[in-house]
PDB file of N, CA and C in Angstrom:
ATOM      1  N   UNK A   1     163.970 189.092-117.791  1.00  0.00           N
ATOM      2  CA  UNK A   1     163.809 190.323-117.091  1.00  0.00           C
ATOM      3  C   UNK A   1     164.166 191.520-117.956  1.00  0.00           C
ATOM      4  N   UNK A   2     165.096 191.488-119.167  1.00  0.00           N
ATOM      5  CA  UNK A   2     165.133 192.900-120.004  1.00  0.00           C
ATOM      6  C   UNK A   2     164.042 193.318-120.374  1.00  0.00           C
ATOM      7  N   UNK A   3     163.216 193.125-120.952  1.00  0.00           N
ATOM      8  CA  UNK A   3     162.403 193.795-121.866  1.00  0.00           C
ATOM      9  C   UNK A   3     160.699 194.673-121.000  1.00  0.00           C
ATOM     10  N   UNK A   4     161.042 195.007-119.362  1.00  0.00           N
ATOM     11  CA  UNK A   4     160.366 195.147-118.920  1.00  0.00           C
ATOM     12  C   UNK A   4     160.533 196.982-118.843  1.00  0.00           C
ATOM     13  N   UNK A   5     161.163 197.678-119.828  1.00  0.00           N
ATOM     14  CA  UNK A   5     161.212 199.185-119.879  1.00  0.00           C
ATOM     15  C   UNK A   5     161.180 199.545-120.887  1.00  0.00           C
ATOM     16  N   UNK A   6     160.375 198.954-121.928  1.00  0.00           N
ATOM     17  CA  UNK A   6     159.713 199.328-122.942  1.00  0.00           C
ATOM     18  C   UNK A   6     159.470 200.826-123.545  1.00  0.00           C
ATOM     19  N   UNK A   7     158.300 200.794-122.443  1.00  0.00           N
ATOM     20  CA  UNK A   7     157.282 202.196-123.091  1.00  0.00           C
ATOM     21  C   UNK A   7     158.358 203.335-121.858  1.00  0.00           C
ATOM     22  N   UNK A   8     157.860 204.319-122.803  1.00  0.00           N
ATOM     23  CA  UNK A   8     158.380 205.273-121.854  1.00  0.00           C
ATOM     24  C   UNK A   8     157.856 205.665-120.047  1.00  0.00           C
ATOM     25  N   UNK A   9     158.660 206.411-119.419  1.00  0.00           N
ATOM     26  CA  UNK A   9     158.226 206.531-118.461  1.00  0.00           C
ATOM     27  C   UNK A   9     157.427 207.699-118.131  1.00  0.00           C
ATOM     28  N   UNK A  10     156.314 207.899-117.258  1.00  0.00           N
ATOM     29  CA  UNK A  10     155.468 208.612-116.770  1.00  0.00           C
ATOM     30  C   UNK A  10     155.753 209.954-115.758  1.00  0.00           C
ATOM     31  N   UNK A  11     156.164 210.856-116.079  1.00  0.00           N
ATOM     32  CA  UNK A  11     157.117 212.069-114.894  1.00  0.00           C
ATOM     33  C   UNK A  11     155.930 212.511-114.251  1.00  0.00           C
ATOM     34  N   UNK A  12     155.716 212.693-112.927  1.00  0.00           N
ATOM     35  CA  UNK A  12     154.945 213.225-112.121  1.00  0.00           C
ATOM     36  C   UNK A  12     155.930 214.514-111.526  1.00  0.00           C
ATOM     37  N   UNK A  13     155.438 215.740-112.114  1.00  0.00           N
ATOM     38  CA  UNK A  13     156.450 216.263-110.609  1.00  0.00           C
ATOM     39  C   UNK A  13     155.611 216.754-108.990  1.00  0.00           C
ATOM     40  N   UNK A  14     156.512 216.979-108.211  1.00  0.00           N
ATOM     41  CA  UNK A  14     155.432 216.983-106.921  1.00  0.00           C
ATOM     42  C   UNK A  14     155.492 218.179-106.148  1.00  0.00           C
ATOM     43  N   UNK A  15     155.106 218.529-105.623  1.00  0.00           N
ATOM     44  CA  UNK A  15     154.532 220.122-104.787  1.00  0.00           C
ATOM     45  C   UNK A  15     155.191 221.024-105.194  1.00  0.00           C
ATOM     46  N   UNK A  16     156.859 220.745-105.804  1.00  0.00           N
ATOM     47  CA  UNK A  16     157.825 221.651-105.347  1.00  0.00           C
ATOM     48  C   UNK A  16     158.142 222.024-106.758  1.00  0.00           C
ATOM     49  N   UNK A  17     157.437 221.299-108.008  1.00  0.00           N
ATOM     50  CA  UNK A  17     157.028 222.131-109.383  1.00  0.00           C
ATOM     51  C   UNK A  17     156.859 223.608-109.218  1.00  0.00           C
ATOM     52  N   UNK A  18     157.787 224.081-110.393  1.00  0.00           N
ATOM     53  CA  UNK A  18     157.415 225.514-110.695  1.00  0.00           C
ATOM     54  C   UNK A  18     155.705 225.758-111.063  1.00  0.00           C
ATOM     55  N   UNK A  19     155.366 226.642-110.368  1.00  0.00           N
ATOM     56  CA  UNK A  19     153.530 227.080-110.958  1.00  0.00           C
ATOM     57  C   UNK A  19     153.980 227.677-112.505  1.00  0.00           C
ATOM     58  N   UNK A  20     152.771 227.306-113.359  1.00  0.00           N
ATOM     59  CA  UNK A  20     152.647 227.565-114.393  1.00  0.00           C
ATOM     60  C   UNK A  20     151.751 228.975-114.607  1.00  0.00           C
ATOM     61  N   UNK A  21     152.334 230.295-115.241  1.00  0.00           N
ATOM     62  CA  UNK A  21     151.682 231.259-114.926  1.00  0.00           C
ATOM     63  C   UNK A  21     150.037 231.176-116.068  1.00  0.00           C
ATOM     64  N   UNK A  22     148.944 231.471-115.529  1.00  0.00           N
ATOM     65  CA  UNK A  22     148.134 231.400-116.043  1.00  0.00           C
ATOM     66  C   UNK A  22     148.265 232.489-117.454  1.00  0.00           C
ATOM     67  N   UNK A  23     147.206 232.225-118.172  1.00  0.00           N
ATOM     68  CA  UNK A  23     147.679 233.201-119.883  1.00  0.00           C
ATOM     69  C   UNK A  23     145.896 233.652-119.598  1.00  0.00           C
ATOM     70  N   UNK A  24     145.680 235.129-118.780  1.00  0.00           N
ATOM     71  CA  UNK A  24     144.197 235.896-119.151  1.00  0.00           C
ATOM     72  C   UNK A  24     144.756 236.844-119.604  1.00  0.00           C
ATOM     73  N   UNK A  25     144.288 237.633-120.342  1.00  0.00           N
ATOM     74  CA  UNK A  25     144.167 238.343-120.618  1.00  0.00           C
ATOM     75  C   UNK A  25     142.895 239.427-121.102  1.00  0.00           C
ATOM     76  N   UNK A  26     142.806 240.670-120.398  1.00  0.00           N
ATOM     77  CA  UNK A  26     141.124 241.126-120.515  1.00  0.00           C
ATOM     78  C   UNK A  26     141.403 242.082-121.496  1.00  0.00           C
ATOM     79  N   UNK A  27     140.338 241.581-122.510  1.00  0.00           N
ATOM     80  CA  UNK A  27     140.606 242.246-124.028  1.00  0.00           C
ATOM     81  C   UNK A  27     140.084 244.438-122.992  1.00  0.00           C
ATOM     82  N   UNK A  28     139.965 245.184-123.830  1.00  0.00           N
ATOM     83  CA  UNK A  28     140.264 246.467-123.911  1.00  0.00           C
ATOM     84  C   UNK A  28     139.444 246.995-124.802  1.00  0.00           C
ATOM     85  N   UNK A  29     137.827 247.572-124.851  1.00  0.00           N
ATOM     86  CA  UNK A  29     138.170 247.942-126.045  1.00  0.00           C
ATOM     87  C   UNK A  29     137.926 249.291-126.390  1.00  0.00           C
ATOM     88  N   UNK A  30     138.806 250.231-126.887  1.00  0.00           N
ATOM     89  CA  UNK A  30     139.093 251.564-127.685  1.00  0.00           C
ATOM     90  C   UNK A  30     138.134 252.275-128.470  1.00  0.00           C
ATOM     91  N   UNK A  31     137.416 252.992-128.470  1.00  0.00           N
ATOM     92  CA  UNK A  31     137.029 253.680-129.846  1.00  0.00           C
ATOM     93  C   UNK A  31     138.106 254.339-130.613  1.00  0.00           C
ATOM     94  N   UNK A  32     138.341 254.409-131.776  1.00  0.00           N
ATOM     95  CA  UNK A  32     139.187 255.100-132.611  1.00  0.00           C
ATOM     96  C   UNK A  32     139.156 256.347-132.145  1.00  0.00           C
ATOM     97  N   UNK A  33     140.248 257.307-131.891  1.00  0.00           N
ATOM     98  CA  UNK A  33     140.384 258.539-131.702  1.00  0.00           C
ATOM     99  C   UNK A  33     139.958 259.052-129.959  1.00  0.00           C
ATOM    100  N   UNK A  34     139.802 257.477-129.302  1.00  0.00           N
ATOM    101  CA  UNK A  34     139.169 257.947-127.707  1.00  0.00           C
ATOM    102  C   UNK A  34     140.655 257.684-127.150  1.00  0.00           C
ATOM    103  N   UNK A  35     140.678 258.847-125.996  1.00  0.00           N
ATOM    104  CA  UNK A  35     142.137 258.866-125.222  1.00  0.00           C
ATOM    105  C   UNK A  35     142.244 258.099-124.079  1.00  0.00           C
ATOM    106  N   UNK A  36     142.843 257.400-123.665  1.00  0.00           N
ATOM    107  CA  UNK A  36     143.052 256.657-122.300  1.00  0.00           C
ATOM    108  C   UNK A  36     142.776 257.503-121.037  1.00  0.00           C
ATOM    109  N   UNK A  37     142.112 257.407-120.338  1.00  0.00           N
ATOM    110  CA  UNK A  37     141.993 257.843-118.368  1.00  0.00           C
ATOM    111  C   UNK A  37     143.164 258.181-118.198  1.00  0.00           C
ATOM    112  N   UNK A  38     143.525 259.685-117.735  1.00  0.00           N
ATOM    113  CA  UNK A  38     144.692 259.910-117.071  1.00  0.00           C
ATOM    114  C   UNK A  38     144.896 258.940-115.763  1.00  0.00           C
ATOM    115  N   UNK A  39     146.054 258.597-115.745  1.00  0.00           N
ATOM    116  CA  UNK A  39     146.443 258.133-114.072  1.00  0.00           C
ATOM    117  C   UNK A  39     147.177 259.241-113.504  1.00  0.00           C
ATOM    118  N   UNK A  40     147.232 259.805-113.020  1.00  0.00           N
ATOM    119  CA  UNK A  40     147.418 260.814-112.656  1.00  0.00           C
ATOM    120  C   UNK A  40     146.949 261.149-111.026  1.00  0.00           C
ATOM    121  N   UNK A  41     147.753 260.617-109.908  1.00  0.00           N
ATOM    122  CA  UNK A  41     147.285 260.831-108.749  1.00  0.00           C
ATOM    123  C   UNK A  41     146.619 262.270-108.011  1.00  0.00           C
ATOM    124  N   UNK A  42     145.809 262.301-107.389  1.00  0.00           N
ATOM    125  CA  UNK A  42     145.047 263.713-106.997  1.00  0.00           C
ATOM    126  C   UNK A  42     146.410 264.623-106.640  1.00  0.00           C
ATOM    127  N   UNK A  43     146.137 265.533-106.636  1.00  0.00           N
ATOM    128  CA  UNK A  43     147.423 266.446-106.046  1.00  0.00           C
ATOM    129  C   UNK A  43     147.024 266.910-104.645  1.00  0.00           C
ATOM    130  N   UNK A  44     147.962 267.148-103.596  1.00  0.00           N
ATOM    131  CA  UNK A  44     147.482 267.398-102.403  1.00  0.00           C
ATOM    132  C   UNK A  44     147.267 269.033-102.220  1.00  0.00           C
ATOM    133  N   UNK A  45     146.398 269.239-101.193  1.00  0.00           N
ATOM    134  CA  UNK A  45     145.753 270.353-100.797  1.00  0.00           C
ATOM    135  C   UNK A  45     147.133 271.373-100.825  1.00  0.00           C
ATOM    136  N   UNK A  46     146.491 272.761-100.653  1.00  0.00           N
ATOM    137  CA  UNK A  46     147.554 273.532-100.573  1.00  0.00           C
ATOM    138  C   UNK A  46     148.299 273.849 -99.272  1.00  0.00           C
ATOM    139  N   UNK A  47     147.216 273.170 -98.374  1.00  0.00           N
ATOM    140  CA  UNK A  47     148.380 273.122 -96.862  1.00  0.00           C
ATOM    141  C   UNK A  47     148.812 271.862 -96.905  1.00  0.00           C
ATOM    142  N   UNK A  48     148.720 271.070 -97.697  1.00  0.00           N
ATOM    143  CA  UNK A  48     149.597 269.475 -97.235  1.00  0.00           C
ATOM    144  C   UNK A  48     150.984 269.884 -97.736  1.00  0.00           C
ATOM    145  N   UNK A  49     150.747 270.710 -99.208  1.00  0.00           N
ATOM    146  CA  UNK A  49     152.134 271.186-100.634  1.00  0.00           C
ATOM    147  C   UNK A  49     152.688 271.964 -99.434  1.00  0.00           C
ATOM    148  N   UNK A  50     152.658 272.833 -98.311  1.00  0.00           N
ATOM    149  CA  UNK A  50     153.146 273.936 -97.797  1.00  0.00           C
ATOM    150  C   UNK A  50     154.362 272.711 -96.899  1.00  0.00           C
ATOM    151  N   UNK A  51     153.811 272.043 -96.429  1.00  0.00           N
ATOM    152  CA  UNK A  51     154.089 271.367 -95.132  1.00  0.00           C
ATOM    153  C   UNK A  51     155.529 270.354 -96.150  1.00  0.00           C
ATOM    154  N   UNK A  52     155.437 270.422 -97.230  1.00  0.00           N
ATOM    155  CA  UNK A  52     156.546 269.144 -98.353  1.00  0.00           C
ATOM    156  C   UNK A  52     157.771 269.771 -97.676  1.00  0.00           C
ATOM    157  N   UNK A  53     158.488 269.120 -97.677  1.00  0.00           N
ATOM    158  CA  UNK A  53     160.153 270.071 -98.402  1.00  0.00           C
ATOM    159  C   UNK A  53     159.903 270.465 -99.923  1.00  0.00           C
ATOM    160  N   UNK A  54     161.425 271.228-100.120  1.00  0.00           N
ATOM    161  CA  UNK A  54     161.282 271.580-101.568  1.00  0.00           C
ATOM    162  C   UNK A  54     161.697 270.715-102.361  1.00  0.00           C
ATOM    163  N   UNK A  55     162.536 269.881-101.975  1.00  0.00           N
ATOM    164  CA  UNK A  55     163.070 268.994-102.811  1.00  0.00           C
ATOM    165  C   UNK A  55     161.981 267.587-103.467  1.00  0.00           C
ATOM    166  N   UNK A  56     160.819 267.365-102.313  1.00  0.00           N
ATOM    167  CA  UNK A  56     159.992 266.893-102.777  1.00  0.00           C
ATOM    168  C   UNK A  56     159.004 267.699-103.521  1.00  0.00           C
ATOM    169  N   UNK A  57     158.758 268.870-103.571  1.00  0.00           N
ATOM    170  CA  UNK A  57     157.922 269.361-104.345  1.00  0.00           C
ATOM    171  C   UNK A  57     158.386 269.663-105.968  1.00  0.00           C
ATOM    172  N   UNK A  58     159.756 269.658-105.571  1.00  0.00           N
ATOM    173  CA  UNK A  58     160.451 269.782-106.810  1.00  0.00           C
ATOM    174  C   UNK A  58     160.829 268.420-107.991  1.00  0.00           C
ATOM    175  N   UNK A  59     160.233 267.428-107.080  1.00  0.00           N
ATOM    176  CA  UNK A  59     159.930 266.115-107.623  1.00  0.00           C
ATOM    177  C   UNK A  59     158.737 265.436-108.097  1.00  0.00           C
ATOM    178  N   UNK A  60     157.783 266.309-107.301  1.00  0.00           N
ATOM    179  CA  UNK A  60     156.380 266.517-107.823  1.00  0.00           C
ATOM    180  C   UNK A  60     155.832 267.093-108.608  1.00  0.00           C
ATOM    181  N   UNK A  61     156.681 268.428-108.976  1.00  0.00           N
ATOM    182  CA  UNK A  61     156.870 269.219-110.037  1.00  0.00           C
ATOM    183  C   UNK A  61     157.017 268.311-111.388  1.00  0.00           C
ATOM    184  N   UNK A  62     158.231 268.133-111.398  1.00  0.00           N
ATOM    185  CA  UNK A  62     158.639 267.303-112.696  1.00  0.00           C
ATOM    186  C   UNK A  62     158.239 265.902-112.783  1.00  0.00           C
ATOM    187  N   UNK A  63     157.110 265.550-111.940  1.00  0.00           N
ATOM    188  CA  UNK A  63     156.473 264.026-112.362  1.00  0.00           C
ATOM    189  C   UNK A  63     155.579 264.566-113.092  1.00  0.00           C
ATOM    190  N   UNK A  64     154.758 265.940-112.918  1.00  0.00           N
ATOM    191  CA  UNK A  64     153.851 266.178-113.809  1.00  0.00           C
ATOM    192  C   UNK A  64     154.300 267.433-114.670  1.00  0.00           C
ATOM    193  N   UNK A  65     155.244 267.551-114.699  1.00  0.00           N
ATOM    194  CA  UNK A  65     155.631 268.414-115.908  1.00  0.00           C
ATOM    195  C   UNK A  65     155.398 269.860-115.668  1.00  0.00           C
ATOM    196  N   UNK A  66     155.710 270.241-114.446  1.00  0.00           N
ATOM    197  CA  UNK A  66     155.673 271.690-114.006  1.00  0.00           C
ATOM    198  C   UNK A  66     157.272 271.725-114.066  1.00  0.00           C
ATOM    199  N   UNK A  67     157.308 272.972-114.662  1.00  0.00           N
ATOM    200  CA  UNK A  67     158.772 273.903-113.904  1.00  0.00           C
ATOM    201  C   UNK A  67     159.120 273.783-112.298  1.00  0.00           C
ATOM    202  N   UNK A  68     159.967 273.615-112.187  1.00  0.00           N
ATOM    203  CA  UNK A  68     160.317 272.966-110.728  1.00  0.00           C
ATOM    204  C   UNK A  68     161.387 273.833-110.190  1.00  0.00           C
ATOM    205  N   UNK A  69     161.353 274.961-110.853  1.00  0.00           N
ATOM    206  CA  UNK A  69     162.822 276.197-110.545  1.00  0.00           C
ATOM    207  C   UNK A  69     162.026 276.912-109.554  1.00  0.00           C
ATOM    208  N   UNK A  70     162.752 277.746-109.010  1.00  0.00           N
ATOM    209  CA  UNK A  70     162.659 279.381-108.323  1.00  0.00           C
ATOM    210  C   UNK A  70     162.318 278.474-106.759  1.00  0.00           C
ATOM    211  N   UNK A  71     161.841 279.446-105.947  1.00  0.00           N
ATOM    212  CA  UNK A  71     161.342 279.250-104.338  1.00  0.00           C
ATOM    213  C   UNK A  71     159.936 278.342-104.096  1.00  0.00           C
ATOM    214  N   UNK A  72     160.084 277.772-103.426  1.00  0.00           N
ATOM    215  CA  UNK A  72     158.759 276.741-102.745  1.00  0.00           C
ATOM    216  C   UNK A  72     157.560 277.272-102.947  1.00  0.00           C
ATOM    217  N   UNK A  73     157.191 278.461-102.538  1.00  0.00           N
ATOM    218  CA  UNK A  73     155.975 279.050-102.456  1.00  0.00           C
ATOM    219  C   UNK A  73     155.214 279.246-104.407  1.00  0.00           C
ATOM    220  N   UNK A  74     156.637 279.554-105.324  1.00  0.00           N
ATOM    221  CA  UNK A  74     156.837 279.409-106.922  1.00  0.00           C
ATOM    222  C   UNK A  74     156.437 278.397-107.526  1.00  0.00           C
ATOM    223  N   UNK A  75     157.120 276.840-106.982  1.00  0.00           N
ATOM    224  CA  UNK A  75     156.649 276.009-107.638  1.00  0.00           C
ATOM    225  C   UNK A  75     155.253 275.346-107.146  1.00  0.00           C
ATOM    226  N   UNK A  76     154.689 275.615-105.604  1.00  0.00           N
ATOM    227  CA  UNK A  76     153.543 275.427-105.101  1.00  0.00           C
ATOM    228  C   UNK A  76     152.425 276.082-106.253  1.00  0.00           C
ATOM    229  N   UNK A  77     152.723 277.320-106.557  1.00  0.00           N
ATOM    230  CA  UNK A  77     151.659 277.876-107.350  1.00  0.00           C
ATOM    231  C   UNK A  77     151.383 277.566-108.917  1.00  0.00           C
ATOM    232  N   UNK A  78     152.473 276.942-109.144  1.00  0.00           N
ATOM    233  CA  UNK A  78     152.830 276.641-110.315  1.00  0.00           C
ATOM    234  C   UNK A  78     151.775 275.347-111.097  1.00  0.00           C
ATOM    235  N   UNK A  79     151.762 274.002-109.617  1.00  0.00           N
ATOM    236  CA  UNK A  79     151.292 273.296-108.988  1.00  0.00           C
ATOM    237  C   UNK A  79     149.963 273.099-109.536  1.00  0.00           C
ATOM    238  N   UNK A  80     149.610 274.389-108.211  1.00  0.00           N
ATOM    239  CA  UNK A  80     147.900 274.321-107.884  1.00  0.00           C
ATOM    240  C   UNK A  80     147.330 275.488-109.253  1.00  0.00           C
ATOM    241  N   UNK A  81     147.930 276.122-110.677  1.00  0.00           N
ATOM    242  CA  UNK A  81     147.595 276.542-111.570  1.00  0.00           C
ATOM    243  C   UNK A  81     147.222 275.578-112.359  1.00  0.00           C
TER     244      UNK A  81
END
């Protein structure tokens, strides 16, 4: 009866295996000197900006790189320039 574990054994694992993440990747391709698509979400109308607080506009400000100082109606215009 020894010599019946020879070869190695066969591992199955079962449902509860980690998933293996797939490897795609979608090539891209560039012209030299061409700039990437802004992402850059639309900006809202000038009665939606009225209706913000300031503190959100003043956060909206500096996601896109406006001056975000002085009064609401300041950085609204600042904004929609």
């Amino acid at each position: 009866m020894g010599d019946d574990w020879d070869e190695a054994a066969n591992v199955f694992e079962g449902d509860d295996a980690p998933p293996e993440p797939e490897k795609n990747f979608d090539e891209v391709g560039w012209e030299p000197g061409q700039k990437a698509p802004a992402m850059i979400p639309q900006l809202p109308t000038k009665g939606a900006l009225n209706k913000m607080k300031k503190a959100d506009l003043v956060e909206l400000a500096e996601g896109r790189g406006v001056d975000s100082e002085g009064k609401k109606d300041d950085i609204i215009e600042r904004l929609l320039a």
